[in-house]
Each structure stands twice: as C-alpha cells, then as structure tokens.
C-alpha atoms as a PDB file:
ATOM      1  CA  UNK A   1      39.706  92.063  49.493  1.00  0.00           C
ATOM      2  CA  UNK A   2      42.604  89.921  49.891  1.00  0.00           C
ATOM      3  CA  UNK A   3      44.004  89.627  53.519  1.00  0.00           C
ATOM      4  CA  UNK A   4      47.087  90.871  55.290  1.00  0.00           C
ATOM      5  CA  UNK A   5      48.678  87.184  55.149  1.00  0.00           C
ATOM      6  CA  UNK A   6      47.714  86.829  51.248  1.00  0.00           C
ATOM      7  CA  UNK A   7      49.328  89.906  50.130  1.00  0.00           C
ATOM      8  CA  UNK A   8      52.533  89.495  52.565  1.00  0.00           C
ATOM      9  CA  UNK A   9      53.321  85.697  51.974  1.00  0.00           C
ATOM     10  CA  UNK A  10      54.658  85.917  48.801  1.00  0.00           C
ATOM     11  CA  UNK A  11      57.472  88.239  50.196  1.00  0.00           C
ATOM     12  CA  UNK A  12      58.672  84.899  52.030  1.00  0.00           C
ATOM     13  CA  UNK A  13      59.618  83.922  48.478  1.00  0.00           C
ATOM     14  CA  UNK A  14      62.281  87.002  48.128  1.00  0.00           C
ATOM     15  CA  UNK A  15      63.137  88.818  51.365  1.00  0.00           C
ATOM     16  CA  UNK A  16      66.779  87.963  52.942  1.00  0.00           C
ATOM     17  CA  UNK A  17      66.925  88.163  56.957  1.00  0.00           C
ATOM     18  CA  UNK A  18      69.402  90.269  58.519  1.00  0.00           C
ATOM     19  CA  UNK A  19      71.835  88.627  60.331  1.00  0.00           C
ATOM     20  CA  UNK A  20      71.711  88.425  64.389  1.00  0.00           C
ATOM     21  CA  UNK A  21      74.655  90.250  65.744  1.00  0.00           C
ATOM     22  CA  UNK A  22      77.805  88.592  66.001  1.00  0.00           C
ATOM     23  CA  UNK A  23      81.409  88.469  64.464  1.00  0.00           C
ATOM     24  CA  UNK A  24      80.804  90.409  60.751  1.00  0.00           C
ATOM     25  CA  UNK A  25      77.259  91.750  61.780  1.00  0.00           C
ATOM     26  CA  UNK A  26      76.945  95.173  63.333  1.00  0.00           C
ATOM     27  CA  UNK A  27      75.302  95.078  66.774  1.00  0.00           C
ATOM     28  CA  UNK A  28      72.904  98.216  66.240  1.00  0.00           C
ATOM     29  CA  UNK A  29      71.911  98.322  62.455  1.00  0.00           C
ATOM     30  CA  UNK A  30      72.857  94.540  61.751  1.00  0.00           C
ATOM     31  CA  UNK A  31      74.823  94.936  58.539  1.00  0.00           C
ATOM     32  CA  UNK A  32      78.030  94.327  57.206  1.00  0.00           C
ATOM     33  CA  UNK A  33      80.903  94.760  59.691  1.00  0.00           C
ATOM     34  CA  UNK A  34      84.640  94.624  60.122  1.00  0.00           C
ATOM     35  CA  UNK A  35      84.965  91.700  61.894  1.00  0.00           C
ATOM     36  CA  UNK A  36      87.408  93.033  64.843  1.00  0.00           C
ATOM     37  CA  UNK A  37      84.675  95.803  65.425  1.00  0.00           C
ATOM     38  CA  UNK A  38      81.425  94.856  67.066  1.00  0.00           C
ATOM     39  CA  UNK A  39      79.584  98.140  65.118  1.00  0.00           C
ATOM     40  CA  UNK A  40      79.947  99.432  61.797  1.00  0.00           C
ATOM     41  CA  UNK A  41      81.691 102.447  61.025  1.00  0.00           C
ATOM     42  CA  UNK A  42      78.355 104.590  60.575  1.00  0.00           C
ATOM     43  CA  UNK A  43      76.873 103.607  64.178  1.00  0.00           C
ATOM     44  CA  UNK A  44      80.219 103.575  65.952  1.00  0.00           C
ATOM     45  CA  UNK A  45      80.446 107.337  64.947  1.00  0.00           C
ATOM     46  CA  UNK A  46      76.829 107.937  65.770  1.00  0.00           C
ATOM     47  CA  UNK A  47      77.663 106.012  69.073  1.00  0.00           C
ATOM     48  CA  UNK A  48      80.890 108.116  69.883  1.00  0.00           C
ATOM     49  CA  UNK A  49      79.017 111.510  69.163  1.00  0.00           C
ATOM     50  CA  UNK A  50      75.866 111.387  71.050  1.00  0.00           C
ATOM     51  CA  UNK A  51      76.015 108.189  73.222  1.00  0.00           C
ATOM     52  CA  UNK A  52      72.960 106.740  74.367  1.00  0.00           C
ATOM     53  CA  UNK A  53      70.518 109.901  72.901  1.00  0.00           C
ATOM     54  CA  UNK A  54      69.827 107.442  69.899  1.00  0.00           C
ATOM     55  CA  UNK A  55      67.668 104.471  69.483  1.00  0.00           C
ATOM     56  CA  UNK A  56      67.612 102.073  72.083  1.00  0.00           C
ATOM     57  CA  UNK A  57      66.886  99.577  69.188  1.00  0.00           C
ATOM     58  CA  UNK A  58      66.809  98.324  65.688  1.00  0.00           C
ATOM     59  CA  UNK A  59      65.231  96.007  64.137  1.00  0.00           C
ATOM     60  CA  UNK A  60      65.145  96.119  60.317  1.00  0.00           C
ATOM     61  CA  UNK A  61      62.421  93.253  58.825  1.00  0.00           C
ATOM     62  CA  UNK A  62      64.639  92.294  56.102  1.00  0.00           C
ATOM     63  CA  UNK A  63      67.739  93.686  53.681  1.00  0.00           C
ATOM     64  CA  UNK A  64      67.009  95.889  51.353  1.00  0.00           C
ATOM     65  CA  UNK A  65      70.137  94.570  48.519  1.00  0.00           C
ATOM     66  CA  UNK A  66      70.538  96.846  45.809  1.00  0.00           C
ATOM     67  CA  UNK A  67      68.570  96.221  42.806  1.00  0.00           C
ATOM     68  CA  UNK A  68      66.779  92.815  44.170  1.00  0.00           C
ATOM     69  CA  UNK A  69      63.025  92.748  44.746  1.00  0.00           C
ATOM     70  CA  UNK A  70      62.374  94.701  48.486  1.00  0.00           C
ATOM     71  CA  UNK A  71      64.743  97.763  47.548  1.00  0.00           C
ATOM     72  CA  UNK A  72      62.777  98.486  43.960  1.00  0.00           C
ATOM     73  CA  UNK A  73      59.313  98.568  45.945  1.00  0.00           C
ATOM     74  CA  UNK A  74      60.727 100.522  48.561  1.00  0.00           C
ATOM     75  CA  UNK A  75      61.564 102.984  45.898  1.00  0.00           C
ATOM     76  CA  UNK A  76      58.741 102.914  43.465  1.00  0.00           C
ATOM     77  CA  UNK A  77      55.840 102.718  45.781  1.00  0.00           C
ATOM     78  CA  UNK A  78      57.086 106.647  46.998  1.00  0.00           C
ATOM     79  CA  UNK A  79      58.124 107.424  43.264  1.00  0.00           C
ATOM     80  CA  UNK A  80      56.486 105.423  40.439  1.00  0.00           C
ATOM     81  CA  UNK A  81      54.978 107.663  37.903  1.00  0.00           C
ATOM     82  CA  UNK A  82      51.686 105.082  37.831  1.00  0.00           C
ATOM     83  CA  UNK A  83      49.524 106.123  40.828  1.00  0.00           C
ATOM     84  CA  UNK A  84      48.079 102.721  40.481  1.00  0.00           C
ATOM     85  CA  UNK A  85      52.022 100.901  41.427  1.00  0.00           C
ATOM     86  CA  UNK A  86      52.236 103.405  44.058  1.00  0.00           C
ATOM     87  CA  UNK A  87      48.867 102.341  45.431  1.00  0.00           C
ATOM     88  CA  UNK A  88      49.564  98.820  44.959  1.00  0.00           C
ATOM     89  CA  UNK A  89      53.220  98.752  46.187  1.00  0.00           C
ATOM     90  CA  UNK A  90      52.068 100.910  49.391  1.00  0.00           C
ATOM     91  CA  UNK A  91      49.106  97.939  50.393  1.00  0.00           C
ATOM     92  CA  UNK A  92      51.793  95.410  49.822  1.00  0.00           C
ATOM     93  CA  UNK A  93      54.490  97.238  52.160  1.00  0.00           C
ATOM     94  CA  UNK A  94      51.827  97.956  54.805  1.00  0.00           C
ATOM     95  CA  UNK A  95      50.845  94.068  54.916  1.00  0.00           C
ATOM     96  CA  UNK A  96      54.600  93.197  55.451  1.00  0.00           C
ATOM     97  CA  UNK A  97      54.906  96.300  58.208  1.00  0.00           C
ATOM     98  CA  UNK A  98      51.464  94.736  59.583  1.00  0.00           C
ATOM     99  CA  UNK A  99      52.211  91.075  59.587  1.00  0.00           C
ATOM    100  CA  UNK A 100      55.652  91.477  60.847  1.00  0.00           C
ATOM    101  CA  UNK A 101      54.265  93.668  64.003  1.00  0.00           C
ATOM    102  CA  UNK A 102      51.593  91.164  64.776  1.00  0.00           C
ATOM    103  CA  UNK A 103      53.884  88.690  65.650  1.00  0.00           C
ATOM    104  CA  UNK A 104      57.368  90.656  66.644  1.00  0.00           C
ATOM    105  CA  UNK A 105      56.156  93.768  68.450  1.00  0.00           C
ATOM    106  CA  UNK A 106      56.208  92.620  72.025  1.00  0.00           C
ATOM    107  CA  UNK A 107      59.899  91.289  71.495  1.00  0.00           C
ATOM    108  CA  UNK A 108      60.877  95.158  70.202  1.00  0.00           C
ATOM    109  CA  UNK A 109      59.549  96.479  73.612  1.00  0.00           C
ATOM    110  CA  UNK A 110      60.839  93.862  75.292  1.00  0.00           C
ATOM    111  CA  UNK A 111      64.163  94.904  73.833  1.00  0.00           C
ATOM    112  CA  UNK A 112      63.436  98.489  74.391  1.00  0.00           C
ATOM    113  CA  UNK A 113      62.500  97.658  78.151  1.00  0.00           C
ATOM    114  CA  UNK A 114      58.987  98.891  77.749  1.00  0.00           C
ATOM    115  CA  UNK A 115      56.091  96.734  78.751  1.00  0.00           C
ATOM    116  CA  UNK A 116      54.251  98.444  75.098  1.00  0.00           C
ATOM    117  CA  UNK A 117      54.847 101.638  72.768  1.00  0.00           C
ATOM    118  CA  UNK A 118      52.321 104.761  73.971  1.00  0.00           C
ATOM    119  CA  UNK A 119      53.037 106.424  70.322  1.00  0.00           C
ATOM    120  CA  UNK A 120      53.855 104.990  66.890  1.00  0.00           C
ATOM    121  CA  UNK A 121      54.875 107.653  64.365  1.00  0.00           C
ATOM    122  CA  UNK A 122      57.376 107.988  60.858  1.00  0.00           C
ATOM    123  CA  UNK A 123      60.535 109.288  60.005  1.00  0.00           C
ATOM    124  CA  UNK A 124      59.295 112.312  57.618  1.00  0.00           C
ATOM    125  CA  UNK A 125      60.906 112.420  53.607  1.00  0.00           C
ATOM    126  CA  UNK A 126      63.404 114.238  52.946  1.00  0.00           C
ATOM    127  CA  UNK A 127      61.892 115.190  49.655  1.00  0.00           C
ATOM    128  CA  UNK A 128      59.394 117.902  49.174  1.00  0.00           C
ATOM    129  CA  UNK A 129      55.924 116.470  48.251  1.00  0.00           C
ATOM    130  CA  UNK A 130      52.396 117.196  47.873  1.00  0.00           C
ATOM    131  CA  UNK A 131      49.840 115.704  50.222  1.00  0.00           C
ATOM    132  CA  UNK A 132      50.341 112.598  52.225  1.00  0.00           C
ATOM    133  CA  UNK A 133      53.713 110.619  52.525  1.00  0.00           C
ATOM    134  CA  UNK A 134      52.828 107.076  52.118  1.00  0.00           C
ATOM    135  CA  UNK A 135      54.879 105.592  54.774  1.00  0.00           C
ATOM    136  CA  UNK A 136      51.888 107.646  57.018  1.00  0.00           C
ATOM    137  CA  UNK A 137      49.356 106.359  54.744  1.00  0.00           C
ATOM    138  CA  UNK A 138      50.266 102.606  55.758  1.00  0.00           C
ATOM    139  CA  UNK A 139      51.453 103.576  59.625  1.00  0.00           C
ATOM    140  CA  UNK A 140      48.377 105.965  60.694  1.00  0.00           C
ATOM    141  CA  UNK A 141      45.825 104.276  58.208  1.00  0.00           C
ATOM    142  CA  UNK A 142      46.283 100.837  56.856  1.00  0.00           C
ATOM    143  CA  UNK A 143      48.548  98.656  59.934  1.00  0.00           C
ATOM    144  CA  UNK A 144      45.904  97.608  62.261  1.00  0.00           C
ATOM    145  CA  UNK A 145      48.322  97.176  64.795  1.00  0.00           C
ATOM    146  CA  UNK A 146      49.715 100.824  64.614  1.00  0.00           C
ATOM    147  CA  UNK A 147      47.096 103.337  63.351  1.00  0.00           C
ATOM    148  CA  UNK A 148      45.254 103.653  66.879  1.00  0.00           C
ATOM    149  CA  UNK A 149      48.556 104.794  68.582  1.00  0.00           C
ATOM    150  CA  UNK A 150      50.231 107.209  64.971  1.00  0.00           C
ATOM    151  CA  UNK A 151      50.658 110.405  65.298  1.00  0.00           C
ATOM    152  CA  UNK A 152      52.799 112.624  62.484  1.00  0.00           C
ATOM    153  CA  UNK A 153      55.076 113.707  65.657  1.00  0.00           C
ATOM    154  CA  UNK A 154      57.889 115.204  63.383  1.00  0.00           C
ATOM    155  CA  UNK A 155      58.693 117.520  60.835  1.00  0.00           C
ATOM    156  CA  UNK A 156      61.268 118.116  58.539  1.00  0.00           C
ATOM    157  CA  UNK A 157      63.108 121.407  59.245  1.00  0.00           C
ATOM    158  CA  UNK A 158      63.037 123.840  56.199  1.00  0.00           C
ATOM    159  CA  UNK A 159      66.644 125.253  57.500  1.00  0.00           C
ATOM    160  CA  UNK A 160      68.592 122.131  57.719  1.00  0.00           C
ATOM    161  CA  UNK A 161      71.250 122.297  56.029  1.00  0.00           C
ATOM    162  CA  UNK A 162      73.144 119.023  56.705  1.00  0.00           C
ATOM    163  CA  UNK A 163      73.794 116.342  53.881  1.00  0.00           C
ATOM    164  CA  UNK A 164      70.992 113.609  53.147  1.00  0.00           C
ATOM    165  CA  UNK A 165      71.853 110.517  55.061  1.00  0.00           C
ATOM    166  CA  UNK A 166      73.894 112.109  57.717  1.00  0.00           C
ATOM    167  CA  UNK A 167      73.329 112.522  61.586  1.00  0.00           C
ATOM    168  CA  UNK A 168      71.938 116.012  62.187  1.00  0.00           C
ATOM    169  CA  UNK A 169      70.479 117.086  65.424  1.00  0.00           C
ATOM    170  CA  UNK A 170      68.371 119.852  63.816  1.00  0.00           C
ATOM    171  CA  UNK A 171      67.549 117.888  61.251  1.00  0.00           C
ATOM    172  CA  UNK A 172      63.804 117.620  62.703  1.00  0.00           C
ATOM    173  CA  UNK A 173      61.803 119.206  64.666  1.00  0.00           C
ATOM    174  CA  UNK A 174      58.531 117.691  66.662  1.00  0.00           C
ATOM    175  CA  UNK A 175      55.793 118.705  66.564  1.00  0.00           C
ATOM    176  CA  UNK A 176      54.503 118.861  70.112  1.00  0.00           C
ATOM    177  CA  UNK A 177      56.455 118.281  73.507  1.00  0.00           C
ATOM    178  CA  UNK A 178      56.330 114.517  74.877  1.00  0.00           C
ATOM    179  CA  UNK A 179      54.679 114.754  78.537  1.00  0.00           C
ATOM    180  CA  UNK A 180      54.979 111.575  80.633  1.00  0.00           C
ATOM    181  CA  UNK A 181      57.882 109.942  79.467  1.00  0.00           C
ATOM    182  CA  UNK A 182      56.113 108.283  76.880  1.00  0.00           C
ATOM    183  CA  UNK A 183      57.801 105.127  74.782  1.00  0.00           C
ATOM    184  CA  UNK A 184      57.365 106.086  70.735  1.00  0.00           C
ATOM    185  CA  UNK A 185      57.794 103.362  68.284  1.00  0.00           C
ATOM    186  CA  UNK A 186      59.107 105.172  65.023  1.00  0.00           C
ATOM    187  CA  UNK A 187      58.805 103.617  61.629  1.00  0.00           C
ATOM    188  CA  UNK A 188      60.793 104.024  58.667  1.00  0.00           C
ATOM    189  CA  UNK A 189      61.174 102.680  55.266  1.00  0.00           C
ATOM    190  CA  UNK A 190      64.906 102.172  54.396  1.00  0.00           C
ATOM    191  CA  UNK A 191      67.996 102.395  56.333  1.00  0.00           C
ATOM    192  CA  UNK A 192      70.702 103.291  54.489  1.00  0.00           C
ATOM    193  CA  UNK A 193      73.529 104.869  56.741  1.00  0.00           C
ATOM    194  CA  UNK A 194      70.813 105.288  59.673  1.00  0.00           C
ATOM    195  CA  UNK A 195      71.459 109.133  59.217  1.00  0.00           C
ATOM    196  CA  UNK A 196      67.841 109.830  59.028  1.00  0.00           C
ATOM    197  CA  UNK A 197      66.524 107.766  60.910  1.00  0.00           C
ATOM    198  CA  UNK A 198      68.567 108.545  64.198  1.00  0.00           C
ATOM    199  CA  UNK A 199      68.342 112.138  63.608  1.00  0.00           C
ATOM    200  CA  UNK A 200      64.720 111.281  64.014  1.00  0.00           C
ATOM    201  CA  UNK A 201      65.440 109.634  67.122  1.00  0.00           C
ATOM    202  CA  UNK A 202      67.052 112.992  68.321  1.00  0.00           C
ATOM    203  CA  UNK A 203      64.269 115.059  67.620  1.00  0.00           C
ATOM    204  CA  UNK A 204      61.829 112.473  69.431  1.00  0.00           C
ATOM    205  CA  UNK A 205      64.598 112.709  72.697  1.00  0.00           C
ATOM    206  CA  UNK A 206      64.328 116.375  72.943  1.00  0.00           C
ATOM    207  CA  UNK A 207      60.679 116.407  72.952  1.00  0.00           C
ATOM    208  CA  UNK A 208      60.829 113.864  75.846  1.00  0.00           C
ATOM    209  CA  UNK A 209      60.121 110.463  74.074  1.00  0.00           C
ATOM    210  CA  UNK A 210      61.660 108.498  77.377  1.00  0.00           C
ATOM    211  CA  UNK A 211      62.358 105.118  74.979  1.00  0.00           C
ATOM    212  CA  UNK A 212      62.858 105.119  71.610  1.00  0.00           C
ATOM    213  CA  UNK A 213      62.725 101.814  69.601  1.00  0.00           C
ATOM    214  CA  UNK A 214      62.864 101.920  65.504  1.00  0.00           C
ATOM    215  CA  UNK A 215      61.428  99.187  62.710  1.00  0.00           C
ATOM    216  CA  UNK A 216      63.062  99.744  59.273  1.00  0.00           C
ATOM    217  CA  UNK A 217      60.947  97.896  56.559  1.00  0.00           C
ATOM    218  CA  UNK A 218      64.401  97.396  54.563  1.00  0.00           C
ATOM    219  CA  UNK A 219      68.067  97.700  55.896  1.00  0.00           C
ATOM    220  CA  UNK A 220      69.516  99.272  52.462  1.00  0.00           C
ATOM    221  CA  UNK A 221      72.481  96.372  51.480  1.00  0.00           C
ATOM    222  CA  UNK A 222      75.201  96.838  48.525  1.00  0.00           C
ATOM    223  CA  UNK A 223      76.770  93.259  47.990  1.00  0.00           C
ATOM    224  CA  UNK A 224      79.586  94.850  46.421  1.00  0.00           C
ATOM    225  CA  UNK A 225      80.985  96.779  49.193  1.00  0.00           C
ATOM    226  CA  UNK A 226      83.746  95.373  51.122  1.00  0.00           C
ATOM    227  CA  UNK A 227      82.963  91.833  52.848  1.00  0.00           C
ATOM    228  CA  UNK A 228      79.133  92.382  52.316  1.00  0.00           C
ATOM    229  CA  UNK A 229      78.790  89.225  49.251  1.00  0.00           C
ATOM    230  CA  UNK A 230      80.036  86.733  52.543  1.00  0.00           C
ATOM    231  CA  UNK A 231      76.963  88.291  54.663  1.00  0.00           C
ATOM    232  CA  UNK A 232      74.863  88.003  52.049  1.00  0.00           C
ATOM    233  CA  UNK A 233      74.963  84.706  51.318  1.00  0.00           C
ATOM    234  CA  UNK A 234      75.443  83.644  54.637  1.00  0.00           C
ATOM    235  CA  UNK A 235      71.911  85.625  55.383  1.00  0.00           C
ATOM    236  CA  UNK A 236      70.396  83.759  51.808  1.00  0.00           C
ATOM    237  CA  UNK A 237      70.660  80.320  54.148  1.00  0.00           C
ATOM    238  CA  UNK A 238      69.035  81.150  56.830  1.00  0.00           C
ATOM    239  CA  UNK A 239      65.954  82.096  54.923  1.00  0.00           C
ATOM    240  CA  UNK A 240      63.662  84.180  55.815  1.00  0.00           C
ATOM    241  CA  UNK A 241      60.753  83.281  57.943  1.00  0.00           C
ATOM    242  CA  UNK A 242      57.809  85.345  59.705  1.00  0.00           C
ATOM    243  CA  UNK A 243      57.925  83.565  62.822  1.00  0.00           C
ATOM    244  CA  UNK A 244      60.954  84.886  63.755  1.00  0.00           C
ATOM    245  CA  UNK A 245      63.237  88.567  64.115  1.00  0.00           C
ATOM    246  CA  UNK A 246      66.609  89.830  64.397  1.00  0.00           C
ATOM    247  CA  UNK A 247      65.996  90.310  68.272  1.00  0.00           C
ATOM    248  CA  UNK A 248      65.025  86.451  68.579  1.00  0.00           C
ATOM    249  CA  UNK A 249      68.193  85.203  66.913  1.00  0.00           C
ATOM    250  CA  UNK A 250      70.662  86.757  69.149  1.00  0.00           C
ATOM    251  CA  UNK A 251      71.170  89.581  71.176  1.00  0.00           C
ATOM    252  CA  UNK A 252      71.329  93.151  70.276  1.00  0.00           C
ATOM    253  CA  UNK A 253      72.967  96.198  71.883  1.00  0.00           C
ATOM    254  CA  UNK A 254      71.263  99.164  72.376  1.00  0.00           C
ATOM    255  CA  UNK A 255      74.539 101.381  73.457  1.00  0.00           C
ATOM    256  CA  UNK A 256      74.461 103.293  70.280  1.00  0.00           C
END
C-alpha cells in the first residue's frame, strides 16, 4: 500500500500556494483583493454582518484555479460516475489533508490561540446523497491525524432556504450542544465565496464551539476575474512547498 508521502508528493508538481496576506491578498480567505482594501468583498460583508461569530482562521492548503489539476479532483472525487476515480481521487485528497496536518496543525492552533483542537469535524454537502460524504470518509476514517478527534457535528437543514454559497445562519444545524468550550477544527473541501463554510462556523458558535479554526483543501480561484491573473502568477513563483503554510508566510487576521 503506497504511503501518505507517495501518494501526496506528486501534488508538489501542480498545486499553487496561496498568497500570505498583504497588499492584493485578502487577510481572512487569502485571495484576490482590491488592493486599497485589506479583505475581499465576500469576507468584508461576512465581517460587517456578524463580527467576530466566524472563523477565527483560514488556512486554505492550496488554490483551487478553475479548470487546472486540484479543482477537477475536488470535483470528481464527490461526482465521477466511476466509483473506482471517486475511490482513488478520495485516498489521494485524504493524503494531501493528512500530510499537510502533520506538519501545519500546531501553527493553525497556534493561530487560533488554542494549545490543540478537542473536535475535528466537516462542513456537510449541500447536495442530497446516499450514504457517506467522502470528505467524512477521509476526515473520520482515512487522516491519521484527525479520525480519533471527528465527529459528524453538523447537519444540513432541510428548511434552508438561502442561496448556495451564501452566509446563512440557519443554514446548519448541530447536532449536539458543545459543553466545555471546546476548540473544533472544521474541514472543508473548496472555498468558493466562504458562504458555506462560515455558515458552518455559525452553527458550530451556537452550539458552544469556544474557537473555531477552518482548513480548506482548495481556495476555489478564477484567473479571469478582475486582478486575479497578477496573483496568480505571482503565487506560481513562490511554488508550492509542504514545509511551509499560509500562516508561516505572514500574518493573518482573524477579525472576520
């Protein structure tokens, strides 16, 4: 059976690092940003609306750029019709999610001001599906360094009724209360407008998660909007690395 390193390394080969935050590079989701703002326009709003009820960090592993190599898996090993890619595609995620914890975890919680994370759990799909989502699969089942500590804490809420992708308090619901101020580590796949991901963080608040840090697998990235090609190529040559994160390259800000 190969090993975590074997099937991860050749991602070193195609991922592209986000950027740490700075002029251009939003200081929460560390994309694209007008340059006279230190936030993009998505996190700003999610910043003005509910203040510091959202993530107190995070760190994406790499961008996920529109039709390159990380944003196809990230689609096809939830959606491939071949149960065999899906099976494939979800080993290969989980060694990236499992190599890339190894070695950055203690500088998330250090971020987070935690001395470790009590929980680990998932942002849940948005789309209807039979048995196990596979982002649980490699969280609760194949990451050594998270399946001791998962727990499927949320769950989507058959009555929401806001847009995909958008900020919704009642988006989800958990699925027990949080006792003892506990710090969660939640996983997701993609970030696309962080919609979904810091609704998640909502639901995880109200239960009475106390800290609240998030690791995105792939920060969704479209080179063709608005200043995004200068990012990108900017983030090409700096090349990606495993012995390094976001949170090591500069400093983020968790008032979001």
């Amino acid at each position: 059976m190969a090993t975590v390193v074997e099937l991860s390394e050749p991602y070193r080969n195609h991922l592209i690092p986000v950027l740490p935050p700075g002029r251009g590079v939003c200081a929460v989701c560390w994309t694209a940003a007008n340059p006279d703002f230190r936030t993009c326009f998505q996190c700003n709003s999610a910043r003005n609306e509910f203040r510091r009820g959202l993530a107190d960090v995070v760190v994406p592993i790499a961008l996920a750029v529109k039709r390159e190599q990380l944003a196809h898996e990230l689609w096809h090993y939830k959606y491939d019709v071949d149960p065999s890619v899906r099976a494939r595609l979800t080993m290969r995620l989980g060694a990236v999610l499992w190599r890339f914890l190894g070695q950055h975890e203690k500088h998330i919680a250090e971020a987070a001001a935690v001395p470790e994370f009590d929980i680990v759990t998932t942002v849940p799909g948005t789309r209807e599906r039979e048995g196990e989502h596979p982002l649980e699969r490699i969280v609760g089942t194949i990451v050594g360094q998270t399946k001791d500590r998962f727990e499927p804490l949320l769950t989507l809420r058959q009555s929401a009724g806001a847009p995909p992708h958008t900020l919704a308090v009642d988006r989800y619901r958990a699925t027990r209360a949080l006792h003892g101020d506990p710090a969660v580590l939640l996983i997701d796949d993609t970030w696309t407008t962080g919609g979904n991901a810091q609704s998640a963080v909502l639901a995880l608040r109200s239960a009475g998660a106390a800290k609240v840090a998030l690791v995105v697998i792939g920060r969704h990235f479209d080179r063709g909007f608005r200043s995004c090609e200068t990012y990108y190529q900017q983030a090409k040559a700096v090349k990606f690395t495993w012995d390094s994160c976001c949170l090591e390259l500069g400093t983020g800000d968790s008032d979001c």
